[in-house]
C-alpha atoms as a PDB file:
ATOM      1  CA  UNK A   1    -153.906  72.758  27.547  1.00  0.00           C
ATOM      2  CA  UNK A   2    -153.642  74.246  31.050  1.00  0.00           C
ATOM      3  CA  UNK A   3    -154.740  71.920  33.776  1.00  0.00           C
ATOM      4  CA  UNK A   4    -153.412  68.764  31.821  1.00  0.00           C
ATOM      5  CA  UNK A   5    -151.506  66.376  33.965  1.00  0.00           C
ATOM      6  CA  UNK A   6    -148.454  64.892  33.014  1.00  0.00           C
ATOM      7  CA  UNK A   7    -146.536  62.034  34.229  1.00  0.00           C
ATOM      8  CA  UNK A   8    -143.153  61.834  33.440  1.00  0.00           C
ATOM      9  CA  UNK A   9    -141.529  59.172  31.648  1.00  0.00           C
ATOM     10  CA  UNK A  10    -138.535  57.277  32.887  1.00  0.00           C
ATOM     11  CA  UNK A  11    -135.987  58.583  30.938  1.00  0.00           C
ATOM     12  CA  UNK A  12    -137.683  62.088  31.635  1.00  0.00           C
ATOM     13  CA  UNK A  13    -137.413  61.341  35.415  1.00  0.00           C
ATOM     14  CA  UNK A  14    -134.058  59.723  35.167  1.00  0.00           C
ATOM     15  CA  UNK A  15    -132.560  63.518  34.128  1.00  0.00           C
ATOM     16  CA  UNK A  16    -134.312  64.995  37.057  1.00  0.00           C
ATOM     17  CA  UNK A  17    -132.139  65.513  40.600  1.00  0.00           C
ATOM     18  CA  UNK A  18    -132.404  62.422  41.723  1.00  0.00           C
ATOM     19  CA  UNK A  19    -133.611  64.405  45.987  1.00  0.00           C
ATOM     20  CA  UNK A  20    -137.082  65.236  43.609  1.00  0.00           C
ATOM     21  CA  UNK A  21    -137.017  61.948  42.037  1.00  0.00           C
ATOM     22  CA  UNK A  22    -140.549  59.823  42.410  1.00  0.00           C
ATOM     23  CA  UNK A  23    -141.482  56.607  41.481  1.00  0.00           C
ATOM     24  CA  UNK A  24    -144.482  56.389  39.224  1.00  0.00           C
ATOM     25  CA  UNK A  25    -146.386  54.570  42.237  1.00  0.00           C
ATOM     26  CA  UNK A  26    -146.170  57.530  44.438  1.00  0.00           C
ATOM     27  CA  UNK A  27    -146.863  59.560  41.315  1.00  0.00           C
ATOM     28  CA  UNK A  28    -150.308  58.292  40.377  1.00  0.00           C
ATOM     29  CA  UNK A  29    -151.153  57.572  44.565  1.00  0.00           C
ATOM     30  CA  UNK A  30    -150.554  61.538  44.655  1.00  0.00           C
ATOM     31  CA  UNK A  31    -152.872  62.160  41.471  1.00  0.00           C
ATOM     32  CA  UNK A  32    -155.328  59.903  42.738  1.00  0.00           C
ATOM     33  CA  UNK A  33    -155.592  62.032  46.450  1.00  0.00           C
ATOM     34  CA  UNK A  34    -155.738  65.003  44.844  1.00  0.00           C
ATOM     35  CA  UNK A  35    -158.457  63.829  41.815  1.00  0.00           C
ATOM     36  CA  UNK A  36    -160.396  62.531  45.183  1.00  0.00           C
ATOM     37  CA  UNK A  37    -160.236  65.133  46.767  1.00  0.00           C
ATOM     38  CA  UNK A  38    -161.282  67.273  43.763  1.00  0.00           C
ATOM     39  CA  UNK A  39    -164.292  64.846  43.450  1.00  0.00           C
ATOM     40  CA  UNK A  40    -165.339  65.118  46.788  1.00  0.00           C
ATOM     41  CA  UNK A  41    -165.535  68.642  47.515  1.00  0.00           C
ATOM     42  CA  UNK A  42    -166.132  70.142  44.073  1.00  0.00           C
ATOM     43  CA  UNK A  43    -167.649  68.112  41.461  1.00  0.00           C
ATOM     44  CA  UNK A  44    -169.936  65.671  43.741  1.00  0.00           C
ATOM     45  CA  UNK A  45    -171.817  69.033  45.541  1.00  0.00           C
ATOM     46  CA  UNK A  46    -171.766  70.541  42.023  1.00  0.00           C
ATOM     47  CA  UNK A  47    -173.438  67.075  40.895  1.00  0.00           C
ATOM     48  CA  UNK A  48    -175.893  67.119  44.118  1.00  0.00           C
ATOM     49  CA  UNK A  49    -177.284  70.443  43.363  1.00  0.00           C
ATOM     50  CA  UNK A  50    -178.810  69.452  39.725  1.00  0.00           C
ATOM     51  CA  UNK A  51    -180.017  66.431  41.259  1.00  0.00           C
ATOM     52  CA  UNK A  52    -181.931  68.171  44.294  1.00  0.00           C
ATOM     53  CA  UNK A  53    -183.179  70.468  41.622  1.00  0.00           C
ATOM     54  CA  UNK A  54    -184.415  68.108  38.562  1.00  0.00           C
ATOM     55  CA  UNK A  55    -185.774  65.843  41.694  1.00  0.00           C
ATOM     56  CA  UNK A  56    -189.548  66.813  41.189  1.00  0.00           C
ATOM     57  CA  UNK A  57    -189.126  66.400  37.400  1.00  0.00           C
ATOM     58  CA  UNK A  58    -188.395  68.729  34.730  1.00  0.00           C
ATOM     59  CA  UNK A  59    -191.727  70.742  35.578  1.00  0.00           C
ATOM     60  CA  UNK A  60    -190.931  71.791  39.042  1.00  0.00           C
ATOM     61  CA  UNK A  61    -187.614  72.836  37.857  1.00  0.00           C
ATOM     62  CA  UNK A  62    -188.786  74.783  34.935  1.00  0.00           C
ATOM     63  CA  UNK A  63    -191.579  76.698  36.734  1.00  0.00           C
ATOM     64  CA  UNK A  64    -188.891  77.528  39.723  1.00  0.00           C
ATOM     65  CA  UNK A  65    -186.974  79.172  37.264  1.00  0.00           C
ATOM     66  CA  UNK A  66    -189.544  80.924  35.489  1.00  0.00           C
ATOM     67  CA  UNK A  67    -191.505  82.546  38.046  1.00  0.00           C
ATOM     68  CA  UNK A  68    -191.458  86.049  38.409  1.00  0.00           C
ATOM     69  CA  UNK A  69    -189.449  86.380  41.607  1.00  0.00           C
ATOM     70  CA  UNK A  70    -186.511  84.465  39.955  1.00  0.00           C
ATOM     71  CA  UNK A  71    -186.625  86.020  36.590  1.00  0.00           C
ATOM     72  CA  UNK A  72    -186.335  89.540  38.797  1.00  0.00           C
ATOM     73  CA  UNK A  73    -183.838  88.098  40.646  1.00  0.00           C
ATOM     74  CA  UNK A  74    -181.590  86.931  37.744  1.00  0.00           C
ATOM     75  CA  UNK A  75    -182.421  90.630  35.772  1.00  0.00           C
ATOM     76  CA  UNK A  76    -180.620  92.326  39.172  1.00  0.00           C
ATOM     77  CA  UNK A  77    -177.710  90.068  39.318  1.00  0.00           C
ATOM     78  CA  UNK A  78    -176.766  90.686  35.496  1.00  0.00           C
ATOM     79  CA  UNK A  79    -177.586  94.523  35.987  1.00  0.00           C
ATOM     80  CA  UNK A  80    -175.399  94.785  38.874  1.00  0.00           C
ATOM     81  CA  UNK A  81    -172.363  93.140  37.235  1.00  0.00           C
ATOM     82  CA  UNK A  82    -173.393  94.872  34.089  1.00  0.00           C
ATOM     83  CA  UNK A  83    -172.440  97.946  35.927  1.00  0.00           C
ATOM     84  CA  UNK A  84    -170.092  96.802  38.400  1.00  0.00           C
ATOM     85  CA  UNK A  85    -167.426  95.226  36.267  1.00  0.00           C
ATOM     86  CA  UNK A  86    -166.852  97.883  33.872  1.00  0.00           C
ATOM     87  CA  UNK A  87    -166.391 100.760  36.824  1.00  0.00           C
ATOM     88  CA  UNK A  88    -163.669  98.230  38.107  1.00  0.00           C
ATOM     89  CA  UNK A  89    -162.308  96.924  35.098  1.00  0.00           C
ATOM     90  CA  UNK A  90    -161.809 101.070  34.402  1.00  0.00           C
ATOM     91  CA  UNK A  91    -160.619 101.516  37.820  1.00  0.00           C
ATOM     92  CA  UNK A  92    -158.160  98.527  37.576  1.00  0.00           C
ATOM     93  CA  UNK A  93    -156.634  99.847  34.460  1.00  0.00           C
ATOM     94  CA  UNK A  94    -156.062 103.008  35.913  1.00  0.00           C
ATOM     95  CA  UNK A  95    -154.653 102.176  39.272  1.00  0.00           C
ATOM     96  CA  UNK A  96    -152.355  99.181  37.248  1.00  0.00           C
ATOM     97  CA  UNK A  97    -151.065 102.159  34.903  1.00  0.00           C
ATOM     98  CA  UNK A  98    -150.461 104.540  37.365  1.00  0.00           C
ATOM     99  CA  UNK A  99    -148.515 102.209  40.162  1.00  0.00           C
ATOM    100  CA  UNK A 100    -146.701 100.118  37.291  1.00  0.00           C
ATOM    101  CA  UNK A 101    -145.313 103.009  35.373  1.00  0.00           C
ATOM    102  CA  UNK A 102    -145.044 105.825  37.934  1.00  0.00           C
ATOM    103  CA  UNK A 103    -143.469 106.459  40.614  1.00  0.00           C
ATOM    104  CA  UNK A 104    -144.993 108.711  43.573  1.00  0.00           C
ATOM    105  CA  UNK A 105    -145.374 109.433  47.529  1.00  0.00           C
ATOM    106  CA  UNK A 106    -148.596 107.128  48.918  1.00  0.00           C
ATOM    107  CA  UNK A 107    -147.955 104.508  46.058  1.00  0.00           C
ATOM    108  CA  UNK A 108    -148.075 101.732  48.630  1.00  0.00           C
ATOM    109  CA  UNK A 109    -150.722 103.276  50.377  1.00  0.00           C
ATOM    110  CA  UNK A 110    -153.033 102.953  46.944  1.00  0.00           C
ATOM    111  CA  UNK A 111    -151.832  99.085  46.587  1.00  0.00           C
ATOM    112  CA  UNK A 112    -153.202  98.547  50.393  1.00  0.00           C
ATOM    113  CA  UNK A 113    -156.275 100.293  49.870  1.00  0.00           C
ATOM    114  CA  UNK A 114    -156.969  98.362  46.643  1.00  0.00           C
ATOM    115  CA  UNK A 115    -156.409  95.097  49.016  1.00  0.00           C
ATOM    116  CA  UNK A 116    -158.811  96.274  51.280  1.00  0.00           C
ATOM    117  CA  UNK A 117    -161.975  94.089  50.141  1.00  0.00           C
ATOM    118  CA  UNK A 118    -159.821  91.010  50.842  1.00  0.00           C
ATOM    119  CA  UNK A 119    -159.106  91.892  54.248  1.00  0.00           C
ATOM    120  CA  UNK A 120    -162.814  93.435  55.217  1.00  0.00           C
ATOM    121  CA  UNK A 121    -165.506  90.677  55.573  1.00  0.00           C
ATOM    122  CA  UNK A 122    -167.800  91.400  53.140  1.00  0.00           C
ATOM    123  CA  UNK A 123    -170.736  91.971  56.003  1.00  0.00           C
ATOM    124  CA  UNK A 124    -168.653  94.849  57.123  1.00  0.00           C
ATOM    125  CA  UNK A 125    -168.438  95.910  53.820  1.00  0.00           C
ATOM    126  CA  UNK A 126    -172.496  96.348  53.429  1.00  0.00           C
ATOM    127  CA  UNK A 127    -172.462  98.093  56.933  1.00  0.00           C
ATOM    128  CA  UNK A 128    -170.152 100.763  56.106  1.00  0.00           C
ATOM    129  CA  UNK A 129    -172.990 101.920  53.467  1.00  0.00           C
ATOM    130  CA  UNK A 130    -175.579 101.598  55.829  1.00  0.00           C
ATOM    131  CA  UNK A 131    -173.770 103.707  58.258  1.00  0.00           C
ATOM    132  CA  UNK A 132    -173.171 106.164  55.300  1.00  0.00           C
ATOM    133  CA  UNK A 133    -176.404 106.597  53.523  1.00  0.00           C
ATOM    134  CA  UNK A 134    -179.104 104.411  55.934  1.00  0.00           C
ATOM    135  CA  UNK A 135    -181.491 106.523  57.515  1.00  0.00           C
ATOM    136  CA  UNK A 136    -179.841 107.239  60.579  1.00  0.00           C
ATOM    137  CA  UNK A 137    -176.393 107.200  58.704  1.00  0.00           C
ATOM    138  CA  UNK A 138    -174.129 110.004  58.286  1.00  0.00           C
ATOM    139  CA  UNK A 139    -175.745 111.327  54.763  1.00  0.00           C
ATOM    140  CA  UNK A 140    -179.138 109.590  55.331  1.00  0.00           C
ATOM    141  CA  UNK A 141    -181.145 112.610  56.162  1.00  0.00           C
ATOM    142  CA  UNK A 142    -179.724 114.625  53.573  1.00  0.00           C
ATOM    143  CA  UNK A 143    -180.777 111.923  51.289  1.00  0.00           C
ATOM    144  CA  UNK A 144    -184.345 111.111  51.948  1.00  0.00           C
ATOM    145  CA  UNK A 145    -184.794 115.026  52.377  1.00  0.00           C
ATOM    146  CA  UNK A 146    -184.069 114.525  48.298  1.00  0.00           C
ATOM    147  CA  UNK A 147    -186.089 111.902  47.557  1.00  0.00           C
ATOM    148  CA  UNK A 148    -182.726 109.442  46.961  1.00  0.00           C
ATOM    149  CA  UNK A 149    -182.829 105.855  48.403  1.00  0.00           C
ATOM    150  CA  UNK A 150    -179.335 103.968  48.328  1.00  0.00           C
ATOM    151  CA  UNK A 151    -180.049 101.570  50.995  1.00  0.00           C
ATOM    152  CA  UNK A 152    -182.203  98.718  50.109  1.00  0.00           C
ATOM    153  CA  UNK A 153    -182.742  99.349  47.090  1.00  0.00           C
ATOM    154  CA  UNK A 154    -180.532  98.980  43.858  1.00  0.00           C
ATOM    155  CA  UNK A 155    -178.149 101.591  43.994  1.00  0.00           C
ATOM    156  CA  UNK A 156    -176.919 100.034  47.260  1.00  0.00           C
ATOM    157  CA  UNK A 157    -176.659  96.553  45.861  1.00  0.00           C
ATOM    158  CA  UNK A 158    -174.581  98.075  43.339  1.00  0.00           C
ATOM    159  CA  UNK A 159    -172.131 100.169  45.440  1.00  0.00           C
ATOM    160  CA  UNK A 160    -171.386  97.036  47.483  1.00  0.00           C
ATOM    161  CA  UNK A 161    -171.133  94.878  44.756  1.00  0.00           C
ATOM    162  CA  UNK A 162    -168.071  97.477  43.150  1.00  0.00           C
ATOM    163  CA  UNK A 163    -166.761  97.815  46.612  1.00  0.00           C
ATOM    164  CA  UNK A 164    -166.011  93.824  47.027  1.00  0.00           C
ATOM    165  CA  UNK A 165    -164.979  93.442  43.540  1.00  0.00           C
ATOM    166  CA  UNK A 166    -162.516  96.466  43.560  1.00  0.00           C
ATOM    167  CA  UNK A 167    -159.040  93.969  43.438  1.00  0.00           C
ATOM    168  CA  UNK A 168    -159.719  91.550  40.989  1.00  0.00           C
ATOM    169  CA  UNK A 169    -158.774  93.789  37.461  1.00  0.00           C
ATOM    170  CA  UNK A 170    -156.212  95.683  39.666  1.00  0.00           C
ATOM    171  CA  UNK A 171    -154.598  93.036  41.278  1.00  0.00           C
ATOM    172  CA  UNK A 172    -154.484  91.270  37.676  1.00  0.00           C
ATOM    173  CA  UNK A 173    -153.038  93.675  35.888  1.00  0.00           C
ATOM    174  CA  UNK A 174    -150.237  95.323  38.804  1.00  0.00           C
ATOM    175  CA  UNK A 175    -147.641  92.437  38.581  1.00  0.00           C
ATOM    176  CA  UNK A 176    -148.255  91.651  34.597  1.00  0.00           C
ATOM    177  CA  UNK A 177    -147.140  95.930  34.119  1.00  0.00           C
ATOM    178  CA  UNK A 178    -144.688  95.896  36.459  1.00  0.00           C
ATOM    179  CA  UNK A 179    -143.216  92.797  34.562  1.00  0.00           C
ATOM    180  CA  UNK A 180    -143.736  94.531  31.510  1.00  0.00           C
ATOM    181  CA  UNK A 181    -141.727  97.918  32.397  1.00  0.00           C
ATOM    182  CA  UNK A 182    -142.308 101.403  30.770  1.00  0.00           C
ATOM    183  CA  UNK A 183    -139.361 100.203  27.605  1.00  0.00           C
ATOM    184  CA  UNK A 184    -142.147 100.132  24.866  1.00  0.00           C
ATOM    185  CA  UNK A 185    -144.575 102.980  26.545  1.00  0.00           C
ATOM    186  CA  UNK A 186    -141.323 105.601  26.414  1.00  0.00           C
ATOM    187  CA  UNK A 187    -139.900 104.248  22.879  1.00  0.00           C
ATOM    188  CA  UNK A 188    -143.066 105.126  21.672  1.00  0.00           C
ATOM    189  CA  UNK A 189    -143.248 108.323  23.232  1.00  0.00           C
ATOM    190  CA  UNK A 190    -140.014 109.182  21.682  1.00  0.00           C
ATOM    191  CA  UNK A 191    -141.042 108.092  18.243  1.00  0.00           C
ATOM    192  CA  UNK A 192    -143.684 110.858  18.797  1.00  0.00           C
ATOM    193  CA  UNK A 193    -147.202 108.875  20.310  1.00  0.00           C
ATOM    194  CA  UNK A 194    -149.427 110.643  22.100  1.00  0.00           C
ATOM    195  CA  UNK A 195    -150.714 109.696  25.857  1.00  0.00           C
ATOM    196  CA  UNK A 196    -153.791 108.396  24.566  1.00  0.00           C
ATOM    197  CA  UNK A 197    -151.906 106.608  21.357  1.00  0.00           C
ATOM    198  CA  UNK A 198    -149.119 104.662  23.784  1.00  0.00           C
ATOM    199  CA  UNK A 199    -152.260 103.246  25.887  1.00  0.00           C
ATOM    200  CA  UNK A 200    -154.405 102.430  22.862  1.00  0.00           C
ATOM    201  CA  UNK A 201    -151.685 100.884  20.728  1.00  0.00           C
ATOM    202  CA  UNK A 202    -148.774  99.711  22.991  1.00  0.00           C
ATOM    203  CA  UNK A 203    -150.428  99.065  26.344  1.00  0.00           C
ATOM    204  CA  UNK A 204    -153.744  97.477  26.016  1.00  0.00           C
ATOM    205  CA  UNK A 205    -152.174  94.781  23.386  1.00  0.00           C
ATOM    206  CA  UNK A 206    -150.029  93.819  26.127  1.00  0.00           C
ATOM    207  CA  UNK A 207    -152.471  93.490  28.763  1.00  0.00           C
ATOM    208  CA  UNK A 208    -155.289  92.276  27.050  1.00  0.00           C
ATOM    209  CA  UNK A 209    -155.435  88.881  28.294  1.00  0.00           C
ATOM    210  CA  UNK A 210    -154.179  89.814  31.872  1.00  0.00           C
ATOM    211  CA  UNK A 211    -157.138  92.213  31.860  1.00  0.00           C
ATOM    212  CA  UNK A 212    -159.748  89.479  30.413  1.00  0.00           C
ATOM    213  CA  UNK A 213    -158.858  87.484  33.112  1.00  0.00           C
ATOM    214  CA  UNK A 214    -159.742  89.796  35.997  1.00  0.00           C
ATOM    215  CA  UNK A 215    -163.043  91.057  34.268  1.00  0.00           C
ATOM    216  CA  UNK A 216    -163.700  87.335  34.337  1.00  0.00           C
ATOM    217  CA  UNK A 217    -162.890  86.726  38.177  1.00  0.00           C
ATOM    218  CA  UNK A 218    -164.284  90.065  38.868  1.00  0.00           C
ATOM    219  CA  UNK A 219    -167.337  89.450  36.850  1.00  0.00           C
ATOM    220  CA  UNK A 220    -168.027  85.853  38.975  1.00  0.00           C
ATOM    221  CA  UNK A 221    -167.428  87.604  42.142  1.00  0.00           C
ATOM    222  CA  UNK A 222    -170.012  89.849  41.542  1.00  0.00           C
ATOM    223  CA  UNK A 223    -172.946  87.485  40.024  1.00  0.00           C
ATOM    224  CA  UNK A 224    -171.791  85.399  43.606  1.00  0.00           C
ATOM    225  CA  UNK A 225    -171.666  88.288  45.616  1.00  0.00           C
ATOM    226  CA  UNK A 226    -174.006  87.219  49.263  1.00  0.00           C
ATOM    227  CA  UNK A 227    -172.594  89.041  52.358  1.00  0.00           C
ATOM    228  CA  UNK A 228    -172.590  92.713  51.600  1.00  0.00           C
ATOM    229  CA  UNK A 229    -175.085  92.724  49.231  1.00  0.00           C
ATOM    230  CA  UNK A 230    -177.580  90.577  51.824  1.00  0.00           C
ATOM    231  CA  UNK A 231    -176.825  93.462  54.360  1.00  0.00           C
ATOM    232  CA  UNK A 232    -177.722  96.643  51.977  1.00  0.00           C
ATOM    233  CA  UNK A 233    -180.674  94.963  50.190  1.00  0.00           C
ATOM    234  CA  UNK A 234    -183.634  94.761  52.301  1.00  0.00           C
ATOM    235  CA  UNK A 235    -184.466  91.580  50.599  1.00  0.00           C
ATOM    236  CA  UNK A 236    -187.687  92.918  49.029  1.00  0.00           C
ATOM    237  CA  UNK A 237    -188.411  90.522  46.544  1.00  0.00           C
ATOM    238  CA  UNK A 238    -188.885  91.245  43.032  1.00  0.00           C
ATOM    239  CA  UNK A 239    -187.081  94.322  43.917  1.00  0.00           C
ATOM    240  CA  UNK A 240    -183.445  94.355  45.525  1.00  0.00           C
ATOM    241  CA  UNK A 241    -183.203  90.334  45.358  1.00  0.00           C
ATOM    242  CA  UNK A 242    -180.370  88.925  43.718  1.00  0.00           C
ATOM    243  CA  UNK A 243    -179.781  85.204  42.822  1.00  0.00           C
ATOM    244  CA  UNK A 244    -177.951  84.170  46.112  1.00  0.00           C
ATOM    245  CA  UNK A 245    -180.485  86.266  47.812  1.00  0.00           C
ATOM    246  CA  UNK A 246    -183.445  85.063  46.345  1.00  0.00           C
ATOM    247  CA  UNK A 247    -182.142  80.878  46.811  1.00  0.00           C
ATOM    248  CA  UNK A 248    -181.406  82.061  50.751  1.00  0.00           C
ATOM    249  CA  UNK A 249    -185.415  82.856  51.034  1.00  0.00           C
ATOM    250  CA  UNK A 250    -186.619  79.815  48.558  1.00  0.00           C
ATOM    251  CA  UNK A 251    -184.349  77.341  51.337  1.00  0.00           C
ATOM    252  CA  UNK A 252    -185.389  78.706  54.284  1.00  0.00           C
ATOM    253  CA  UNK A 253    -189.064  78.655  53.284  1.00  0.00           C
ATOM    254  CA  UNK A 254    -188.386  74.968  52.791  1.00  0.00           C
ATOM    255  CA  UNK A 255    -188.798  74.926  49.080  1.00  0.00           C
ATOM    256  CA  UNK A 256    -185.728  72.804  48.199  1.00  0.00           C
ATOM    257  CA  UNK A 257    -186.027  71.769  44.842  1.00  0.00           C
ATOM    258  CA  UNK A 258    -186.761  75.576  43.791  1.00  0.00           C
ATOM    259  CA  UNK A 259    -184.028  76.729  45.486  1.00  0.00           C
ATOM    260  CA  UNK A 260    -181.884  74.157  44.318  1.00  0.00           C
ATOM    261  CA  UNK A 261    -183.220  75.264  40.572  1.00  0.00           C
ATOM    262  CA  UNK A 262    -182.093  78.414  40.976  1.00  0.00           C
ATOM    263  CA  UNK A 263    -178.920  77.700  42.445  1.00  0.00           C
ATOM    264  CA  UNK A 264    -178.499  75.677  38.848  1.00  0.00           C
ATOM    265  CA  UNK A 265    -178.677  78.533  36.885  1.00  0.00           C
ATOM    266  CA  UNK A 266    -175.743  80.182  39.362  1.00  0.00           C
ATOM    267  CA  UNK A 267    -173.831  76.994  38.996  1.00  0.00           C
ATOM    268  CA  UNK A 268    -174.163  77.205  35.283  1.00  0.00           C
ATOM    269  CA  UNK A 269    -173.309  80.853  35.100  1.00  0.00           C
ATOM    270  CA  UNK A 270    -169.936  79.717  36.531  1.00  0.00           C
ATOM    271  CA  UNK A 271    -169.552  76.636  34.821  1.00  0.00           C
ATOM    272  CA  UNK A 272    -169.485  79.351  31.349  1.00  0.00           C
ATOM    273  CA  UNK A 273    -167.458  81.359  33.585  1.00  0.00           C
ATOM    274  CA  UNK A 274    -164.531  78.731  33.679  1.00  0.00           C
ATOM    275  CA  UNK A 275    -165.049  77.727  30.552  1.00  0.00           C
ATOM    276  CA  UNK A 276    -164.153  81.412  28.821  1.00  0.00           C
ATOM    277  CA  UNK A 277    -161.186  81.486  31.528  1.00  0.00           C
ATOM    278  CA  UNK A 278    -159.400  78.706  30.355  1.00  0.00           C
ATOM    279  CA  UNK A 279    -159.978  79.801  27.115  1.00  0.00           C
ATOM    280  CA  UNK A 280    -158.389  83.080  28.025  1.00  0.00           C
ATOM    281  CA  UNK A 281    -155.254  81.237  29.499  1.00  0.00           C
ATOM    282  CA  UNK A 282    -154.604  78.952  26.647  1.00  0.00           C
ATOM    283  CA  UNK A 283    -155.025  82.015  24.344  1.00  0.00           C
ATOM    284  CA  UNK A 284    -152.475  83.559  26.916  1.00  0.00           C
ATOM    285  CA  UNK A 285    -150.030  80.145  26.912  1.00  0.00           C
ATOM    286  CA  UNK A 286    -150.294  80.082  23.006  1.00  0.00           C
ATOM    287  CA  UNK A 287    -149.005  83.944  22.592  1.00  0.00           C
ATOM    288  CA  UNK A 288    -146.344  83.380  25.430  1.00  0.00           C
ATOM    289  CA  UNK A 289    -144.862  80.460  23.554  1.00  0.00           C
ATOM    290  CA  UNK A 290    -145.552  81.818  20.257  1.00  0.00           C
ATOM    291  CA  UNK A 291    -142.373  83.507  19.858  1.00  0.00           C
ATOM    292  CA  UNK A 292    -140.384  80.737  21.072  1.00  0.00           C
ATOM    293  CA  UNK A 293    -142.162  78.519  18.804  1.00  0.00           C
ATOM    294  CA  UNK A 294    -140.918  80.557  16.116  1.00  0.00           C
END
């Protein structure tokens, strides 16, 4: 299973070049610093926030994460990824397609603007909408002269929330096509498939768990989301609050063990987040050495 850790037997280290060669005392010291450090800056906060949160008793914690406020809260955060992940997961199989088995002038370009989240802080990111559609943005008139809100309210939330979580599928699925090639795509093509046959039957099997993986990353990115979803929200509660929005208010109003109940169920959303992605990359090791096995 992925993450196992193996230490190598004698005779297995004997074959190795003897300039990478360890002895199994430096082995396990460098498992040990690196299972400490694990411990220390993953699992123990992890630990610390069900702790803070069960530390009124079961009661507290229930009725934190029951009241209205958080159940609205929780309803946004699923609706925005709801719609965010599937306009990028479409978006990432089109951009992978087209740069993987094209070739054309601004292909680069398309590949930097894809990377663009990663390089704008995602503060910046909820600006550039309010400069857009806030009411002294560039389109802001126009819009409340219509009756359309964008800017604190969800539709913002949402558009920020795609914006930040544009690279994930793409980025997932570029290197695995390129890999790949167009071999099977034009062999089927000659054998008489149609466009919408060759992606169907020939390129989604071959992607599939490439592109479960970065619906999964893109899908925890966007329950997580904070920055530019803070800045175009307003934080109106029961309204344009989302989960790391709503713990933000609960903490600062000095209501720890509610905020640190709600920040369980975010924890827990990406404890089931890790556990389907592992799944997806043993599924992924098992068909890679399938053939092999064979």
């Amino acid at each position: 299973m992925a993450g196992a850790i193996t230490v190598h037997t004698s005779d297995e280290a004997s074959k190795r070049p003897r300039h990478i060669n360890e002895s199994r005392t430096v082995q396990w010291l460098l498992i040990g610093i690196a299972m400490l450090f694990i411990g220390l800056v993953v699992l123990l906060p992890l630990l610390s926030v069900f702790v803070e949160a069960f530390k009124k008793g079961v009661g507290v914690y229930l009725d934190s994460i029951t009241e209205p406020d958080a159940l609205s809260a929780l309803k946004l955060t699923l609706i925005v990824a709801l719609i965010a992940v599937p306009v990028n997961t479409v978006f990432g199989i089109a951009a992978a397609w087209a740069i993987s088995k094209f070739s054309f002038r601004g292909k680069n370009i398309l590949i930097t603007l894809i990377d663009l989240p990663f390089a704008v802080s995602p503060v910046i990111s909820g600006l550039i909408y309010v400069l857009l559609f806030g009411a002294q943005g560039y389109l802001g008139p126009w819009l409340d002269e219509r009756g359309i809100q964008i800017i604190f309210a969800v539709p913002g939330i949402v558009l920020a929330t795609v914006f930040v979580t544009v690279p994930f599928v793409a980025r997932e699925l570029i290197p695995l096509m390129q890999a790949q090639g167009v071999q099977e795509e034009e062999a089927a093509a000659s054998l008489g498939a149609k466009g919408w046959q060759i992606f169907w039957k020939v390129t989604i099997p071959n992607i599939k768990w490439g592109l479960l993986y970065g619906v999964i990353l893109c899908n925890a990115r966007a329950m997580g989301e904070f920055g530019a979803v803070s800045v175009v929200s307003g934080h109106i509660r029961g309204e344009t609050n989302t989960l790391p929005l709503h713990i933000e208010i609960l903490y600062n109003e000095y209501q720890f063990s509610a905020s640190f109940a709600v920040a369980s169920l975010l924890v827990m959303l990406a404890v089931v987040t890790l556990i389907v992605k592992s799944i997806v990359e043993w599924k992924a090791g098992q068909q890679k050495s399938g053939p092999k096995a064979a």
